[in-house]
C-alpha atoms as a PDB file:
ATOM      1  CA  UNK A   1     150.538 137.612 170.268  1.00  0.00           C
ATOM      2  CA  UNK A   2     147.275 137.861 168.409  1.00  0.00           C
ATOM      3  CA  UNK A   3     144.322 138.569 170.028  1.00  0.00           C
ATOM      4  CA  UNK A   4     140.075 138.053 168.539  1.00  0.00           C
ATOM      5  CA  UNK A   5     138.036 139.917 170.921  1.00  0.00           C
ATOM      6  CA  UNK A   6     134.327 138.975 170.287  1.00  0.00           C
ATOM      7  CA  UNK A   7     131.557 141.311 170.894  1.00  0.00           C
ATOM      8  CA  UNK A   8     131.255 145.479 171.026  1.00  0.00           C
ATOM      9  CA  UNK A   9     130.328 146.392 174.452  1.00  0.00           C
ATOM     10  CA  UNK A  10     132.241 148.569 176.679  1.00  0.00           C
ATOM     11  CA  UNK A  11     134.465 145.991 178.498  1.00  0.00           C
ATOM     12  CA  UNK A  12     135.986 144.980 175.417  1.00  0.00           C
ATOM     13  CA  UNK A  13     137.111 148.638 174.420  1.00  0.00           C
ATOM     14  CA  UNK A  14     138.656 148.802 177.566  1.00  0.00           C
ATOM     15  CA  UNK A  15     140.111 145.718 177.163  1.00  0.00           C
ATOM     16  CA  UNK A  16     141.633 146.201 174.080  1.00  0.00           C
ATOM     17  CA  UNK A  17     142.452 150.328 174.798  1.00  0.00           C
ATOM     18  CA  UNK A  18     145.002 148.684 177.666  1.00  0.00           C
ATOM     19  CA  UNK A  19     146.124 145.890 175.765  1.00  0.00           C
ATOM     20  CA  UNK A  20     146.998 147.511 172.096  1.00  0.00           C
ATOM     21  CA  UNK A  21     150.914 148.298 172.693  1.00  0.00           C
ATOM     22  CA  UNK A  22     151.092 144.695 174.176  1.00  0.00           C
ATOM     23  CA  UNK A  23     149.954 142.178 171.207  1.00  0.00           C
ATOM     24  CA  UNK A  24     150.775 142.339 167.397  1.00  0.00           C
ATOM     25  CA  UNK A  25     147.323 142.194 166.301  1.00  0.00           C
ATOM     26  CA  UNK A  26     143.483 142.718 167.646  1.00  0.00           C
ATOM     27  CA  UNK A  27     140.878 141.570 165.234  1.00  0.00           C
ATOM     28  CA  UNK A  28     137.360 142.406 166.371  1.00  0.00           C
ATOM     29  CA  UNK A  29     134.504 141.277 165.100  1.00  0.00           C
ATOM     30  CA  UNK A  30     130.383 141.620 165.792  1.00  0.00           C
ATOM     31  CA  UNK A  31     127.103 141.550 164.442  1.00  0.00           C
ATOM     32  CA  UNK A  32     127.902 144.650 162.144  1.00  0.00           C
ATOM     33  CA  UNK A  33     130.641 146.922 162.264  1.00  0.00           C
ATOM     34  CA  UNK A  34     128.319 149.827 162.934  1.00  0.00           C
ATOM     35  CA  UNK A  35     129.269 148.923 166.334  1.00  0.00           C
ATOM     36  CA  UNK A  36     132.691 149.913 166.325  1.00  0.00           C
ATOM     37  CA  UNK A  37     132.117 153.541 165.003  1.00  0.00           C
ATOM     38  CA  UNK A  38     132.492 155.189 167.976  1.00  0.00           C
ATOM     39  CA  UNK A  39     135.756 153.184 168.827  1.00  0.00           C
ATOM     40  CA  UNK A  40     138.287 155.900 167.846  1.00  0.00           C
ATOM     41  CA  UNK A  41     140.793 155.342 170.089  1.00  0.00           C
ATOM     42  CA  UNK A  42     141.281 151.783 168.402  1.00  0.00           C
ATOM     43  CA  UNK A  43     141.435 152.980 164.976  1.00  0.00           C
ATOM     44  CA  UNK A  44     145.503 151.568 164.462  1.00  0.00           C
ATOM     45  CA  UNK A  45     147.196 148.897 161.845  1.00  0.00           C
ATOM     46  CA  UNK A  46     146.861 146.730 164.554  1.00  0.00           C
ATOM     47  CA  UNK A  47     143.120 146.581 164.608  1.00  0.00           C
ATOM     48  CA  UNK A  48     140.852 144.493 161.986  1.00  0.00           C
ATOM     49  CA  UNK A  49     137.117 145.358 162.227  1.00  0.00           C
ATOM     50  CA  UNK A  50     134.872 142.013 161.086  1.00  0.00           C
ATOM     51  CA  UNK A  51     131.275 141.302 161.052  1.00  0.00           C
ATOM     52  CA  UNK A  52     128.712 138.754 160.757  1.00  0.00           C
ATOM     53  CA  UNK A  53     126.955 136.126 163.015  1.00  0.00           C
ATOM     54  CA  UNK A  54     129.415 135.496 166.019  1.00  0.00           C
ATOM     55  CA  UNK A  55     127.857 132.598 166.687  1.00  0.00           C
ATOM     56  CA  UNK A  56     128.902 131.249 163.820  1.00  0.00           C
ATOM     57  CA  UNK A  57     132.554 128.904 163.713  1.00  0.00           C
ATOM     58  CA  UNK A  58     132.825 130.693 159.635  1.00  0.00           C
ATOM     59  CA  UNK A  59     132.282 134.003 160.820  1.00  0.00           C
ATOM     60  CA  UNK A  60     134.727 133.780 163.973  1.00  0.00           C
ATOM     61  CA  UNK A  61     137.416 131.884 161.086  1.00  0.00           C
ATOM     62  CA  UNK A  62     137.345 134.785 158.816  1.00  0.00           C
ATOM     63  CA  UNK A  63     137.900 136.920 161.945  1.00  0.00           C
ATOM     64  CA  UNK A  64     141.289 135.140 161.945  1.00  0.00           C
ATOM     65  CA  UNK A  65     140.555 132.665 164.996  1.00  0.00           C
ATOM     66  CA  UNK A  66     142.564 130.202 162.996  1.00  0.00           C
ATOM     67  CA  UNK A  67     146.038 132.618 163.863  1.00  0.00           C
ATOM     68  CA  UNK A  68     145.103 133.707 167.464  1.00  0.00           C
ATOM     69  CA  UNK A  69     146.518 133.385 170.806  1.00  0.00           C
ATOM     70  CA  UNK A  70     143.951 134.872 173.308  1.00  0.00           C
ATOM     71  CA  UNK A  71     140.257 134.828 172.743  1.00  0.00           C
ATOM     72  CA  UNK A  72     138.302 137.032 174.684  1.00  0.00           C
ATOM     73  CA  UNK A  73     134.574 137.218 174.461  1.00  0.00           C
ATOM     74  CA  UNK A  74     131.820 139.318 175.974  1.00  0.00           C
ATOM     75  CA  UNK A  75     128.728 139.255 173.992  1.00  0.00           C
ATOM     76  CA  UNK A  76     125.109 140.239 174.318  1.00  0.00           C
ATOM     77  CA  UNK A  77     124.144 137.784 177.475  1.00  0.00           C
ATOM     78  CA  UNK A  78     126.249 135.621 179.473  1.00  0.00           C
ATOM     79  CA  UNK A  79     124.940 132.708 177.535  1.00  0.00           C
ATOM     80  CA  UNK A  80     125.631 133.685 174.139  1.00  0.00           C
ATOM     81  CA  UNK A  81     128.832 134.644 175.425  1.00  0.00           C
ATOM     82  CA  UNK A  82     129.461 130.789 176.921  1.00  0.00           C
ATOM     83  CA  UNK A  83     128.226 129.363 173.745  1.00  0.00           C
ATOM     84  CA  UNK A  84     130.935 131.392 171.616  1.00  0.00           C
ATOM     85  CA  UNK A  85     133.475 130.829 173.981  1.00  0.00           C
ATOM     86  CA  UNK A  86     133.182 127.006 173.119  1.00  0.00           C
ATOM     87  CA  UNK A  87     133.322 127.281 169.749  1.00  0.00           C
ATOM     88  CA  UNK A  88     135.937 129.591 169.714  1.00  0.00           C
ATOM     89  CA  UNK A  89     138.298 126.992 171.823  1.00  0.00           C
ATOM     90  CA  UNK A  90     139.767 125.218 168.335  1.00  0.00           C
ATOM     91  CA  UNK A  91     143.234 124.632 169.965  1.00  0.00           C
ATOM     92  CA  UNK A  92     144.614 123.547 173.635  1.00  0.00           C
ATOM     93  CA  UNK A  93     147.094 126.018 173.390  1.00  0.00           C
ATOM     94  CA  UNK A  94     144.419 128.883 172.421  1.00  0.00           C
ATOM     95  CA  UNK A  95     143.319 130.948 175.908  1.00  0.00           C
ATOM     96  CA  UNK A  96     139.630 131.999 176.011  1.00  0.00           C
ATOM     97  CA  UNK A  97     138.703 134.647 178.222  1.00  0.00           C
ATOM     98  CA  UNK A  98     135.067 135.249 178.833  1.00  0.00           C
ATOM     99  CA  UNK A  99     133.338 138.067 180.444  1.00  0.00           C
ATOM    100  CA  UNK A 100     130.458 137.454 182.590  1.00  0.00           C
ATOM    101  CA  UNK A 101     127.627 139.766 184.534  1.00  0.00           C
ATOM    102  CA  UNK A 102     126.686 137.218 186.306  1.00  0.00           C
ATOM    103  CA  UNK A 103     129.438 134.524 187.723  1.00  0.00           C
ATOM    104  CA  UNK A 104     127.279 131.520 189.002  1.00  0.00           C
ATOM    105  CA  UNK A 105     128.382 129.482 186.543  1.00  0.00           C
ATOM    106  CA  UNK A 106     132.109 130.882 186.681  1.00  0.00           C
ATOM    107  CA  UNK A 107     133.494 127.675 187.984  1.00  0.00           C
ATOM    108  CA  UNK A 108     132.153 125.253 186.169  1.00  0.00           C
ATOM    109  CA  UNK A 109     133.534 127.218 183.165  1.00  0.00           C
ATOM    110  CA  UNK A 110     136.883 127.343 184.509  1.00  0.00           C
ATOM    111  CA  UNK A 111     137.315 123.714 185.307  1.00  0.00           C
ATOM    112  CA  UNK A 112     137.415 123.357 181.556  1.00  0.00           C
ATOM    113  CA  UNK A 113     139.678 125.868 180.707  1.00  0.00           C
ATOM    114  CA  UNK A 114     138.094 128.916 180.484  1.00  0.00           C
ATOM    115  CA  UNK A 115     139.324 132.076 181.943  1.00  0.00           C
ATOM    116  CA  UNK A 116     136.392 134.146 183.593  1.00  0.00           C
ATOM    117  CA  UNK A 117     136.427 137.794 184.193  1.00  0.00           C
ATOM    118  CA  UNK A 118     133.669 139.512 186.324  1.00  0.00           C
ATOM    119  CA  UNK A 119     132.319 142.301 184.303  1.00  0.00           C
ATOM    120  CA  UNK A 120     131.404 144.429 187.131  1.00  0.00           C
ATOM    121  CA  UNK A 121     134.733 144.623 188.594  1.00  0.00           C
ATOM    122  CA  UNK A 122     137.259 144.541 185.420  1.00  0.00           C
ATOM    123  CA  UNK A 123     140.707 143.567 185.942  1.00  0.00           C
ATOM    124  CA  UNK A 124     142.875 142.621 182.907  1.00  0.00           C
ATOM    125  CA  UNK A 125     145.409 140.856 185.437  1.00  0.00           C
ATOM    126  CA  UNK A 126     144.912 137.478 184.011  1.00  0.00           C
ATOM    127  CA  UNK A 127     145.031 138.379 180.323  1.00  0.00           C
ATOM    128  CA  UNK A 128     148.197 141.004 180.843  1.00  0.00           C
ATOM    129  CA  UNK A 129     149.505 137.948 182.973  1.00  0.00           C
ATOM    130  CA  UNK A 130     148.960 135.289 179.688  1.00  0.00           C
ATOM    131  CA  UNK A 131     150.802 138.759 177.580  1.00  0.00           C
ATOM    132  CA  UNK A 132     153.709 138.585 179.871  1.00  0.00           C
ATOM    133  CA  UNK A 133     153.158 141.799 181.627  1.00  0.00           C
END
């Protein structure tokens, strides 16, 4: 499986730190990729650093959206993060997983397919779940 993790903050390390054995790729993309300097541990072949304006469907394509499986998005506010998380959902088969600090508007989001994790209690159940694991 291929995975495009959107965003640089801390959940998404974490995310894809537990996840990296499991998939066959992780692209990750941000703003700039001055955010990923400190991401040692996820220096691999598996991993593809991108940048440019995530909110942006070309940026988000050249990050390889077009070949991924899982989506999983936690950007600077829980609205940017929605507003991605749409664009990112190209195909029915794709999963989207978005991260969220604040979940009032967690169900309406999963009534349309999203998958919502609470980013104040992290568990990568449902995305090890859609890995097989």
């Amino acid at each position: 499986m291929n995975v495009l993790a959107i965003g640089s903050k801390i959940t998404i390390k974490r995310i894809c730190n537990e996840i990296i054995d499991k998939v066959e790729t992780i692209n990750l993309v941000d703003y700039t990729n001055n955010n990923f300097l400190n991401w040692d541990s996820l220096h691999s072949n598996k991993i593809q650093f991108y940048s440019g304006d995530i909110q942006k469907i070309e940026t988000l394509i050249k990050s390889n959206l077009d070949n991924t499986d899982i989506v999983i998005v936690h950007a600077r506010n829980d609205i940017e993060s929605l507003f991605i998380a749409q664009k990112s959902k190209i195909n029915t088969n794709m999963s989207v997983f978005v991260i969220l600090e604040d979940l009032s508007v967690a169900e309406i989001f999963e009534s349309i397919g999203f998958i919502i994790l609470d980013s104040h209690n992290l568990k990568i159940t449902k995305i090890n779940n859609k890995l097989g694991n």
